[in-house]
Protein backbone atom coordinates (compact mmCIF):
# COMPACT_ATOMS: atom_id res chain seq x y z
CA UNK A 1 57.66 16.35 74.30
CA UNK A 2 55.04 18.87 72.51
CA UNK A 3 55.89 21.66 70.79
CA UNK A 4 54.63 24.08 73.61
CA UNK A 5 56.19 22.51 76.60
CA UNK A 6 59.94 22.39 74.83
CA UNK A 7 59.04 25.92 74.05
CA UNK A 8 58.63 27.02 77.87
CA UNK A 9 61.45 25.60 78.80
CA UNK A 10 63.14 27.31 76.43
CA UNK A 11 61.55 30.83 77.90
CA UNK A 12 62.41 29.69 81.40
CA UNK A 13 66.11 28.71 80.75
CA UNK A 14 66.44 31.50 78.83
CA UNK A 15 65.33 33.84 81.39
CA UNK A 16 66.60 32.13 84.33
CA UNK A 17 69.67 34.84 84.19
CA UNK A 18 67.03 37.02 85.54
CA UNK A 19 66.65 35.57 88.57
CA UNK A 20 71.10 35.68 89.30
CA UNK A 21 70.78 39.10 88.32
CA UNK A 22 68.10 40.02 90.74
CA UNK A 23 69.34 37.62 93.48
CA UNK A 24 72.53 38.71 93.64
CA UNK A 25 72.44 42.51 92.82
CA UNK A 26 69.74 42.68 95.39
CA UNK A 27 70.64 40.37 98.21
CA UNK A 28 74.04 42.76 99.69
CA UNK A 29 71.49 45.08 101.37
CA UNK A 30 70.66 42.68 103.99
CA UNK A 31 73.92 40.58 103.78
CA UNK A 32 76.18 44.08 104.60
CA UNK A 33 74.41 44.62 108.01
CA UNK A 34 76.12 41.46 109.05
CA UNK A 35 79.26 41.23 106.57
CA UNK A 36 80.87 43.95 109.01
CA UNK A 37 80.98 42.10 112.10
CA UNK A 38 82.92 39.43 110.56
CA UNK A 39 85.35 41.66 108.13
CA UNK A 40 86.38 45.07 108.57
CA UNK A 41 85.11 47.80 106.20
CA UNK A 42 85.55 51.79 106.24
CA UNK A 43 82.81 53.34 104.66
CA UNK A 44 84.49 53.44 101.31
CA UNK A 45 85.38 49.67 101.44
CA UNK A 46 81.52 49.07 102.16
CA UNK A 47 80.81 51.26 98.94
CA UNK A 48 83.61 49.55 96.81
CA UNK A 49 81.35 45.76 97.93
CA UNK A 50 78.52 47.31 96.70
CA UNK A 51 79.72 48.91 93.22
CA UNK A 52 82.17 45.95 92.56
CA UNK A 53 79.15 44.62 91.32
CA UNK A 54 78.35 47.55 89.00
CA UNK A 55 81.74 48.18 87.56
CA UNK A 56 82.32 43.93 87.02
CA UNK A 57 78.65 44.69 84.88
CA UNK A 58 79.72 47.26 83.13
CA UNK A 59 82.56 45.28 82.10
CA UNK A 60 80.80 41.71 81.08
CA UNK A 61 78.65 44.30 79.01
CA UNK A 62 81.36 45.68 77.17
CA UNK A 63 82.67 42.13 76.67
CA UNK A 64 79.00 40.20 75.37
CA UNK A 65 78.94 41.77 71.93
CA UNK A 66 81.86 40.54 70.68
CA UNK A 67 81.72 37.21 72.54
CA UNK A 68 78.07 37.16 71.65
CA UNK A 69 78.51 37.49 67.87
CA UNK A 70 81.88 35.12 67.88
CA UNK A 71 80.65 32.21 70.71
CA UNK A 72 76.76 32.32 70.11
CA UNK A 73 74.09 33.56 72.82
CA UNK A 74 73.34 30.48 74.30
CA UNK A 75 77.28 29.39 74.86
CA UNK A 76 78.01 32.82 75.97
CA UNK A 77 74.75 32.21 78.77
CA UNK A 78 76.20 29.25 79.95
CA UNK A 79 79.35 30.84 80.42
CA UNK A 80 77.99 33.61 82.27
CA UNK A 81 75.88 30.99 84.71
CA UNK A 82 79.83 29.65 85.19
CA UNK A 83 81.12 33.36 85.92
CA UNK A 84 77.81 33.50 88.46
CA UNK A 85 78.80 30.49 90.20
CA UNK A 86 82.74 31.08 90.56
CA UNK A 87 82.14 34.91 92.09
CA UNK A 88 79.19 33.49 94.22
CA UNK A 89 81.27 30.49 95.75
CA UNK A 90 84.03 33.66 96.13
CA UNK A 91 82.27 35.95 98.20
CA UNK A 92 80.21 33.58 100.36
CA UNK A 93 83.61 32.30 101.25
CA UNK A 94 85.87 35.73 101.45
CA UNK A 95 87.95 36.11 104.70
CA UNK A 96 88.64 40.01 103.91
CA UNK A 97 87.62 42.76 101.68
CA UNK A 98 89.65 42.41 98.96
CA UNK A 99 88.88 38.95 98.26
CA UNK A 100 84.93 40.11 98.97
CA UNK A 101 85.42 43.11 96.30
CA UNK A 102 87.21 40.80 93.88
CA UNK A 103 84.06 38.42 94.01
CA UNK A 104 81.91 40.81 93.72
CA UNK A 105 83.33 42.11 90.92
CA UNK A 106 83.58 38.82 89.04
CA UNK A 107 79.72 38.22 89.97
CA UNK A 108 79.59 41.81 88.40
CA UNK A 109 81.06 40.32 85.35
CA UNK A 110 78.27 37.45 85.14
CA UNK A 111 75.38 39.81 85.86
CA UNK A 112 76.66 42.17 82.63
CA UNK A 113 76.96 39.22 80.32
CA UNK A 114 73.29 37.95 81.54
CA UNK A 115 72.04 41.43 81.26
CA UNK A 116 72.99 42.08 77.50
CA UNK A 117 72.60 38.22 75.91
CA UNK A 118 69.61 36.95 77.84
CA UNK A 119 67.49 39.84 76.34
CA UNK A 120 69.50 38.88 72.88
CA UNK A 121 68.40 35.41 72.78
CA UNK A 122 65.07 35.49 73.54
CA UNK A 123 64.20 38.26 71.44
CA UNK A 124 65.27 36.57 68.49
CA UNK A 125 63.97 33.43 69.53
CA UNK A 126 60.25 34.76 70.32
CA UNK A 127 57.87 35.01 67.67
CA UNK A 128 56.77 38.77 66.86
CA UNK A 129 53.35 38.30 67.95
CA UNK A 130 54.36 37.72 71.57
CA UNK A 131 58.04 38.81 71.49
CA UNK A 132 57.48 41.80 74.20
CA UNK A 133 55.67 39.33 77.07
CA UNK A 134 58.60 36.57 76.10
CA UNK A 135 61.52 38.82 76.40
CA UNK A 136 59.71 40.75 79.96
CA UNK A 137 59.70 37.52 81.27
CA UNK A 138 63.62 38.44 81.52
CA UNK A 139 62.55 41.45 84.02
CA UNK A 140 60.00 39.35 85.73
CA UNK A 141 62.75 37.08 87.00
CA UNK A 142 64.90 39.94 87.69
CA UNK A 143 62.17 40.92 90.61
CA UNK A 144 61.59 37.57 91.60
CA UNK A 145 65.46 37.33 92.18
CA UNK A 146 65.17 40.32 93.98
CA UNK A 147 62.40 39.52 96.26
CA UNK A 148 64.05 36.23 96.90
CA UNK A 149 67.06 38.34 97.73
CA UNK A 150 65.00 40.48 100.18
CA UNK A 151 63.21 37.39 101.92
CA UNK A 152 66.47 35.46 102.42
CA UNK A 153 67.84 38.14 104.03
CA UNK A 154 64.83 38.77 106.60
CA UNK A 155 64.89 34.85 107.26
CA UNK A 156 68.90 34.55 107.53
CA UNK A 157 68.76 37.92 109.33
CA UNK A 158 68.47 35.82 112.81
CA UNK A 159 71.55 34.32 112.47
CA UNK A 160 73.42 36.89 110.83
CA UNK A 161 74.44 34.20 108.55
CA UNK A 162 75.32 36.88 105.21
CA UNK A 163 77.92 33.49 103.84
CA UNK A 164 74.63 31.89 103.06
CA UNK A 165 72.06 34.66 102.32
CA UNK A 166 75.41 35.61 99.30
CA UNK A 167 75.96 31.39 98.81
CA UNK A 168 72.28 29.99 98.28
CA UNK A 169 72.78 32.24 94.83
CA UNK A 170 74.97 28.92 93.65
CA UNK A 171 71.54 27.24 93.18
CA UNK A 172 69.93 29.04 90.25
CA UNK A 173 73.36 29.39 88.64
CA UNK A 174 73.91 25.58 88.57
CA UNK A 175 69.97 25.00 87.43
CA UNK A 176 70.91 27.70 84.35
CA UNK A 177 73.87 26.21 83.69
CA UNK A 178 72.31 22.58 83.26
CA UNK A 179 69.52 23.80 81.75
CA UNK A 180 70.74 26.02 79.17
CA UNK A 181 73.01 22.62 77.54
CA UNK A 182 69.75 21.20 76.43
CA UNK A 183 68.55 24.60 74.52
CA UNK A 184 69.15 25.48 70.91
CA UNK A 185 70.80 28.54 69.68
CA UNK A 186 69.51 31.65 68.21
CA UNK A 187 67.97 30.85 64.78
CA UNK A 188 69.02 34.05 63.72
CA UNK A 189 72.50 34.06 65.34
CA UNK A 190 73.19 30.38 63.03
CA UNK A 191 72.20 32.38 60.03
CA UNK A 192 74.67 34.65 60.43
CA UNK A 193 77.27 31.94 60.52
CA UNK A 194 76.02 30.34 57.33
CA UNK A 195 74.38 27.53 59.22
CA UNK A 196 71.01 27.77 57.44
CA UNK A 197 69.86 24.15 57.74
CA UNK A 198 70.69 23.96 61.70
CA UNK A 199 68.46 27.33 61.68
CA UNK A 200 65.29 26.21 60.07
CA UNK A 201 65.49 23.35 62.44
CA UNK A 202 65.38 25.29 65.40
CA UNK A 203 62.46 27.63 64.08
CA UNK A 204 60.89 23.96 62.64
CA UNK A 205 61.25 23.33 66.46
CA UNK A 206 60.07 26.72 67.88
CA UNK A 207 56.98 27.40 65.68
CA UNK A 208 55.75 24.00 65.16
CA UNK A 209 55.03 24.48 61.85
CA UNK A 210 57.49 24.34 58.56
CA UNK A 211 55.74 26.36 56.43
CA UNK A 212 55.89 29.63 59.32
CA UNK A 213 59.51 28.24 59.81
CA UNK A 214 60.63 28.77 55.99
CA UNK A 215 58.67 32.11 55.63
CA UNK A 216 60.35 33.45 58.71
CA UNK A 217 63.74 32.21 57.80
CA UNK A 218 63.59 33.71 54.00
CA UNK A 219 62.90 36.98 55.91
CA UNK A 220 65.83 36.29 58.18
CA UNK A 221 68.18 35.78 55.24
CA UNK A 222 66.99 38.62 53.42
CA UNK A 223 67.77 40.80 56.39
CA UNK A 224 71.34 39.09 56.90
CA UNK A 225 72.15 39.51 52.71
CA UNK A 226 71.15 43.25 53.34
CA UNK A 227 73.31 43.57 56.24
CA UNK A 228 76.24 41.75 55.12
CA UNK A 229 75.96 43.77 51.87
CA UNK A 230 76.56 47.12 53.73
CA UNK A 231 78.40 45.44 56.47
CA UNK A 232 81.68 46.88 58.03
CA UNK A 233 83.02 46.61 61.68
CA UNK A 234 80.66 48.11 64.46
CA UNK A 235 82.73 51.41 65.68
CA UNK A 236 81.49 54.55 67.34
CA UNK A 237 81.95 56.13 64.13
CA UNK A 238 79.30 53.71 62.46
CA UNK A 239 77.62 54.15 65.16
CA UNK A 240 77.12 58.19 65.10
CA UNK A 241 77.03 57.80 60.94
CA UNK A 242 73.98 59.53 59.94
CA UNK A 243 72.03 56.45 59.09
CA UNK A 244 72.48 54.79 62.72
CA UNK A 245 73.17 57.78 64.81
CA UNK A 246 69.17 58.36 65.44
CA UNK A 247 68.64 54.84 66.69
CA UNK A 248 72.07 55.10 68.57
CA UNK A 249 70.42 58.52 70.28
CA UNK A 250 67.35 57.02 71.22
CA UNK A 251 68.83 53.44 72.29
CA UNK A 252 70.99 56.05 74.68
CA UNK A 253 68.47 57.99 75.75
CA UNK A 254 66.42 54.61 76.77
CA UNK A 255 68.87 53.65 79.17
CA UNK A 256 69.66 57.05 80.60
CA UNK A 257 66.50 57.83 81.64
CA UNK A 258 65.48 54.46 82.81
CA UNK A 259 68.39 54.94 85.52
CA UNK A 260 67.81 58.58 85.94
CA UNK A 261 64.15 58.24 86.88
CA UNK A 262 65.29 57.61 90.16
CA UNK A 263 64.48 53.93 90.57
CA UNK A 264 67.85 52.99 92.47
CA UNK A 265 67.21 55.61 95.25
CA UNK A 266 64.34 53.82 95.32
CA UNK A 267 65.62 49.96 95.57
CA UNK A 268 68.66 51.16 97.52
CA UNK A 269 68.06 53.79 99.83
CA UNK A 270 64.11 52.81 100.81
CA UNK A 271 64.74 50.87 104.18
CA UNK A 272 66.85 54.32 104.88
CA UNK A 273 63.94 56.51 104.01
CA UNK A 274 61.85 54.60 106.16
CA UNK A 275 64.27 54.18 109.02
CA UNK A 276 64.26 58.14 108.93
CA UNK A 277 60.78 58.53 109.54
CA UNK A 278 60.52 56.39 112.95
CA UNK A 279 60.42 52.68 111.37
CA UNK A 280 62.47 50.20 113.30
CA UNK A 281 65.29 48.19 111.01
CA UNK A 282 63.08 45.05 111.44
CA UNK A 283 59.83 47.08 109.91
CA UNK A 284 61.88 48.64 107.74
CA UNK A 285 63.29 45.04 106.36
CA UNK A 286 59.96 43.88 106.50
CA UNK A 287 58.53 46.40 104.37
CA UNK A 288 61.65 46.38 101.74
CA UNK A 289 60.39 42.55 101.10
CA UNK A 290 56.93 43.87 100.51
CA UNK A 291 58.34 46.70 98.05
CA UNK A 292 60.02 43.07 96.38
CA UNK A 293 56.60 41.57 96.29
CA UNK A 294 55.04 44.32 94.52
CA UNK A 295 57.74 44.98 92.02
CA UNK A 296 57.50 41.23 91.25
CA UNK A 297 53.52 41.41 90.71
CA UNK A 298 53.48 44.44 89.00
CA UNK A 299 55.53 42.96 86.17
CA UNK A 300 52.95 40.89 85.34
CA UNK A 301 50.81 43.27 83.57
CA UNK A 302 53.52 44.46 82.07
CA UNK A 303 54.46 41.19 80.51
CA UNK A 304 50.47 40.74 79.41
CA UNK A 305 49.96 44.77 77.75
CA UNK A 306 53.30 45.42 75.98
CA UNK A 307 51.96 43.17 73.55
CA UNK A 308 48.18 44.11 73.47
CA UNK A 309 48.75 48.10 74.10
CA UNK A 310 52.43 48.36 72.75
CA UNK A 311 55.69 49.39 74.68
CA UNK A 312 54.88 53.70 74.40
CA UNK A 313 51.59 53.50 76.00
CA UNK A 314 53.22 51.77 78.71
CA UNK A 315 56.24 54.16 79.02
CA UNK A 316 54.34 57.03 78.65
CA UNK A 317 51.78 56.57 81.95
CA UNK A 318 54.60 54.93 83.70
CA UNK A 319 56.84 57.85 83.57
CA UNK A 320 53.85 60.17 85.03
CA UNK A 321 52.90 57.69 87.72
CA UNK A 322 56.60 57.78 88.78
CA UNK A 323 56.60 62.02 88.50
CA UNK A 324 52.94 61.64 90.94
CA UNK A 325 54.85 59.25 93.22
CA UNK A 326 58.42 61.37 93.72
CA UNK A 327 56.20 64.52 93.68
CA UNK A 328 54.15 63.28 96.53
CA UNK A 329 57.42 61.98 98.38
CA UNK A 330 58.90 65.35 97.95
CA UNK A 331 55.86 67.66 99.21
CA UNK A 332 55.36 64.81 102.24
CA UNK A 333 59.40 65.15 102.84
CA UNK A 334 59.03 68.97 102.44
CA UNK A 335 56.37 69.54 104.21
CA UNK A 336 57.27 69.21 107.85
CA UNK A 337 54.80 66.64 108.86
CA UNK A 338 56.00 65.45 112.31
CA UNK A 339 56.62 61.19 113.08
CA UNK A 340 53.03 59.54 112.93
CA UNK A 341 50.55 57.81 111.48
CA UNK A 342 49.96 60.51 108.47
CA UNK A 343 53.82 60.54 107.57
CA UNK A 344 54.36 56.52 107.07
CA UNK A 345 50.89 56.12 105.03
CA UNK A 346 52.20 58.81 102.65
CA UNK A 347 55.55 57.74 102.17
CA UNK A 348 54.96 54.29 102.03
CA UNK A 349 51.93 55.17 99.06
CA UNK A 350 54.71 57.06 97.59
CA UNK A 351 56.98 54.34 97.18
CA UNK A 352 54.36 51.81 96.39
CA UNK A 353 53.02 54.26 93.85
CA UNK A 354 56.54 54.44 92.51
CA UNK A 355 57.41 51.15 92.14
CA UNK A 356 54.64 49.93 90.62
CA UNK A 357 54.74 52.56 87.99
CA UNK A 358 58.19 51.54 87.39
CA UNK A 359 57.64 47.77 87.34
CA UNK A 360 54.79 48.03 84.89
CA UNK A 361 56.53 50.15 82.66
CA UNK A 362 60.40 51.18 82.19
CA UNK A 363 61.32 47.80 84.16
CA UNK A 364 60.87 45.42 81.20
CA UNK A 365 60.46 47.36 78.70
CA UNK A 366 63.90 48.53 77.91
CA UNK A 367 65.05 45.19 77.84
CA UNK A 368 62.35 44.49 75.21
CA UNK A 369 63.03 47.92 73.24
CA UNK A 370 67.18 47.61 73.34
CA UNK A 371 67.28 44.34 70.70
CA UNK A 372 64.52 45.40 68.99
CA UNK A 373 65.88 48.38 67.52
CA UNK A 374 69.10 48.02 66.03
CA UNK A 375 70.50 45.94 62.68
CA UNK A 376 70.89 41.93 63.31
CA UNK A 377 74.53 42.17 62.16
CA UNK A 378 75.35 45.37 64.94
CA UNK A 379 72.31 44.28 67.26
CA UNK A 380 74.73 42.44 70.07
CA UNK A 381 77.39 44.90 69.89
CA UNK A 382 75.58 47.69 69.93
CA UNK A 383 73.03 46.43 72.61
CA UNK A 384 76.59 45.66 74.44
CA UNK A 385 76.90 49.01 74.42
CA UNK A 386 74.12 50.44 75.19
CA UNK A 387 73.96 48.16 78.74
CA UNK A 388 77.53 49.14 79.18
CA UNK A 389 76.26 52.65 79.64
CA UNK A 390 73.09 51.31 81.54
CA UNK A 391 75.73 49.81 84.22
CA UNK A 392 77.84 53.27 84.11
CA UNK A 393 74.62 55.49 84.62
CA UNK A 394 73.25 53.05 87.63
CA UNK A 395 76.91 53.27 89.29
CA UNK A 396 76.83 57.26 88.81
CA UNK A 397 73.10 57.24 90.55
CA UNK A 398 74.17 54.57 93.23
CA UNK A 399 77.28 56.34 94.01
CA UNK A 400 76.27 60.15 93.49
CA UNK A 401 73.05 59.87 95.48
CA UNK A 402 73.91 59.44 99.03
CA UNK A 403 76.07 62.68 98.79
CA UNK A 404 73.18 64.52 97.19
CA UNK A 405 70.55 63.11 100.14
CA UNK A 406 73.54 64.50 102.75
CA UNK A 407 73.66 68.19 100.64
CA UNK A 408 70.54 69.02 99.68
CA UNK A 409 68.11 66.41 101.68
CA UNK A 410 65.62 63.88 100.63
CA UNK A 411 62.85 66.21 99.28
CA UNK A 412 64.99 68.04 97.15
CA UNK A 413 66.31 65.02 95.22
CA UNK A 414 62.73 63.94 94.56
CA UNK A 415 61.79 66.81 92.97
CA UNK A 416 65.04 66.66 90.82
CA UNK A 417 63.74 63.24 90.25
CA UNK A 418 60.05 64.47 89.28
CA UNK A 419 61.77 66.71 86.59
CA UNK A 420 63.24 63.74 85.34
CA UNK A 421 60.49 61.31 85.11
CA UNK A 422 58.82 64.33 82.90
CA UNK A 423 61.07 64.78 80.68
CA UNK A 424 60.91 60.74 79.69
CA UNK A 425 57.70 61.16 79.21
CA UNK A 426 58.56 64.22 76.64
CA UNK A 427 61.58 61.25 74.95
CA UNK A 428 58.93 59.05 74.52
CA UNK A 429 56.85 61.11 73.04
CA UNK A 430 58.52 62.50 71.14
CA UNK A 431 61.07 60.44 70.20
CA UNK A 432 60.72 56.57 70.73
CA UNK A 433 59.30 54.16 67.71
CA UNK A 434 56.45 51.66 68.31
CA UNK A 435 57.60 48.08 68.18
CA UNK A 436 54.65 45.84 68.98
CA UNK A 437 53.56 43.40 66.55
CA UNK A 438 56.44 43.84 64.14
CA UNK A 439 59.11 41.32 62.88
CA UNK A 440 62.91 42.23 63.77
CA UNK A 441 63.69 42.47 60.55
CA UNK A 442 60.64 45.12 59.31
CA UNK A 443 61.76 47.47 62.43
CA UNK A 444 65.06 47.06 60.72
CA UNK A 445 64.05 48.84 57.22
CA UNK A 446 62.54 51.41 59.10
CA UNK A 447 65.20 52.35 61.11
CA UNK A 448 67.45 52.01 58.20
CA UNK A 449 65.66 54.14 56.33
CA UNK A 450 65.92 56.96 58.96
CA UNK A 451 62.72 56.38 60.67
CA UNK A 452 63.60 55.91 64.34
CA UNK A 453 62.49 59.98 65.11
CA UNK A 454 58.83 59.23 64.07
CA UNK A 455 56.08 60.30 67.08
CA UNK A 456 54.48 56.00 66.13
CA UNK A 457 55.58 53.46 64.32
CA UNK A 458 53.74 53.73 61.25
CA UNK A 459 52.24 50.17 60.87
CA UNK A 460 51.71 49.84 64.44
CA UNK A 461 47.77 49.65 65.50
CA UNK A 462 46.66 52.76 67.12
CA UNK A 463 45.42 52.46 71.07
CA UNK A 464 44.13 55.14 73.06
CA UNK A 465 46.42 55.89 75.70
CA UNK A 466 44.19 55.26 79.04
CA UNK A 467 43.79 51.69 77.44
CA UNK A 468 47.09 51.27 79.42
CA UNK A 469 46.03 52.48 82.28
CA UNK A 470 47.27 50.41 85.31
């Protein structure tokens, strides 16, 4: 088989995680209009289906470091496609709620352990040159699941048949799980167990070329002898030490803004929003699976710039297209406009402006950013971390936000959420190194030599920002 082909299969299997993810964080919004009529919920119950999910993430998060670093990324993936198939099979087949929680919660687990190694392994399988489009392709198959997710549901809605819009997720768990087995491990993961020879192999394998292979694994080991040098167990001490604690801020601060830019309300609450304004559930549905559609399509770019124009550019005029969008949403929700023609066309632009802001931008890009910025020898745990928090902040928006909506109303929240979007624009700034184009290993020195605070990476090419205009 050529080189190329084993390495796309690689990519795909790799990334296939995305598409559980997606699939099954995305397909309870149709499946809980129909999950009631067969089991009894109270609104809390019906909020405890949905954030099982969330809180079973935030724990297979927690747990992928350490299992990461001790089983290897690509056992720990097919564990997690196991985890995806056991709490799938569980909830398609639940006869009450606390057998449909517990699933969900165990799915939860899967879609934490996906979420931290899948990003792992292909960023330290990818070469540097294309590392950013590789590891997006993670994201992109997050919004395919997603959009899968929302068609299933409007084709299932008929029947109300939510066992099998929940079940059909079995598939691309078992194709992962099969998959994965004939996939090699990270090259830099074997390093770090002393398995040098199984490790040029697999970069032999990956870059078709021995010479690139030994070049990039003397680089590898030099980062590793470094490491292990210095090395002592990753704690939250370590972590806040004054050599790590900038990259720990800004790792943070990647994650907390990606949530709190709003783009749950968003996913969650947009059939609601449009059900508000005279839609009819149908229309509404209907237009949720177009949202899908153009989250899926707008990752594209995304996957073909963050290479070309780098990952700030990116963030930078996404997080101002998403302050336009929620400003316009806010001024249309303020405004008083009565039902009609004038009211949908703006809040549907709104959204559509939103999303694809989002999709193009802080959508695959933190997933890129996360692995690229810490120390090989901390990068899983601390990466583990980092998503743990990404899972806590999403539950906080998921479960804080309908509350809000009820206090303060819709317009108000998206002008909270327009302040928000600004002031990532201000972290990125300000704050957030340039990775494009750079080994793992020479972001490494940098940030271990207290760089991470720098306005652009200093090697990284210079682009004028409305090159990444989208």
């Amino acid at each position: 088989m050529p080189t190329r082909i084993k390495n796309a299969l690689i990519w795909v299997f790799g990334a296939l995680g995305g598409i559980l993810w997606g699939y099954d964080t995305g397909v309870i919004s149709g499946a809980m209009l129909f999950i009631k009529n067969d089991i009894a919920l109270t609104p809390l119950l019906e909020g405890l289906v949905v954030s099982g999910l969330l809180v079973g993430a935030m724990l297979g998060a927690g747990l992928s470091g350490r299992l990461g670093d001790a089983w290897g990324r690509r056992r720990l993936i097919l564990a997690a496609s196991g985890v995806f198939i056991l709490g799938t099979l569980g909830a398609s087949f639940a006869v009450g709620p606390v057998s449909l929680i517990a699933s969900r919660f165990v799915i939860g687990i899967g879609v934490g352990i996906a979420s931290v190694v899948v990003p792992l392994y292909l960023t330290e399988l990818a070469p540097k040159q294309v590392r950013g489009g590789l590891t997006s392709l993670m994201q992109l198959l997050v919004t395919v699941g997603i959009f899968v997710a929302y068609g299933t549901d409007y084709l299932l809605a008929g029947a109300g048949a939510w066992r099998w819009m929940i079940g059909l997720g079995v598939i691309p768990a078992a194709v992962l799980a099969l998959g994965i087995l004939t996939q090699p491990e990270s090259p830099r993961w074997l390093v770090g167990k002393g398995r040098t020879d199984e490790a040029r192999t697999v970069l032999t394998r990956l870059r078709g070329d021995a010479g690139a292979a030994g070049e990039e694994l003397a680089e590898i080991e030099r980062a590793e002898h470094t490491e292990r040098a210095r090395s002592e167990p990753l704690t939250l001490r370590r972590l806040l030490s004054p050599q790590l604690r900038p990259v720990f801020v800004v790792g943070m601060l990647l994650v907390l803004f990606q949530n709190f830019v709003g783009i749950n309300t968003i996913i969650y609450y947009a059939p609601t929003l449009l059900t508000d304004i005279g839609f009819g559930s149908d229309g509404a549905i209907l237009a949720n699976v177009g949202i899908g559609l153009l989250n899926m399509l707008m990752t594209l770019p995304a996957m073909r710039l963050i290479d070309r124009r780098g990952r700030k550019p990116l963030l930078r005029w996404g997080a101002l297209g998403m302050c336009a969008a929620m400003v316009l949403l806010a001024v249309t929700n303020l405004s008083g406009l009565g039902y009609g023609a004038l009211l949908s066309a703006l809040t549907l632009l709104g959204i559509a402006l939103y999303i694809a802001s989002f999709a193009v931008s802080w959508g695959p890009v933190q997933w890129v950013m996360l692995p690229e910025l810490f120390p090989m020898r901390i990068r899983a745990a601390a990466v583990g971390l980092c998503v743990l928090f990404n899972w806590l902040f999403n539950m906080i928006v998921a479960l804080v936000f309908p509350s809000l909506l009820r206090a303060w109303g819709a317009g108000v929240n998206f002008l909270f959420f327009a302040g928000t979007t600004l002031l990532a624009f201000l972290f990125v700034q300000r704050l957030l190194p340039e990775t494009k184009g750079r080994s793992l290993e020479e972001i490494e020195q940098d940030l271990l030599r207290g760089r991470p605070a720098r306005p652009e990476a200093e090697r990284s090419v210079p682009v004028s920002s409305g090159a990444a205009h989208h």
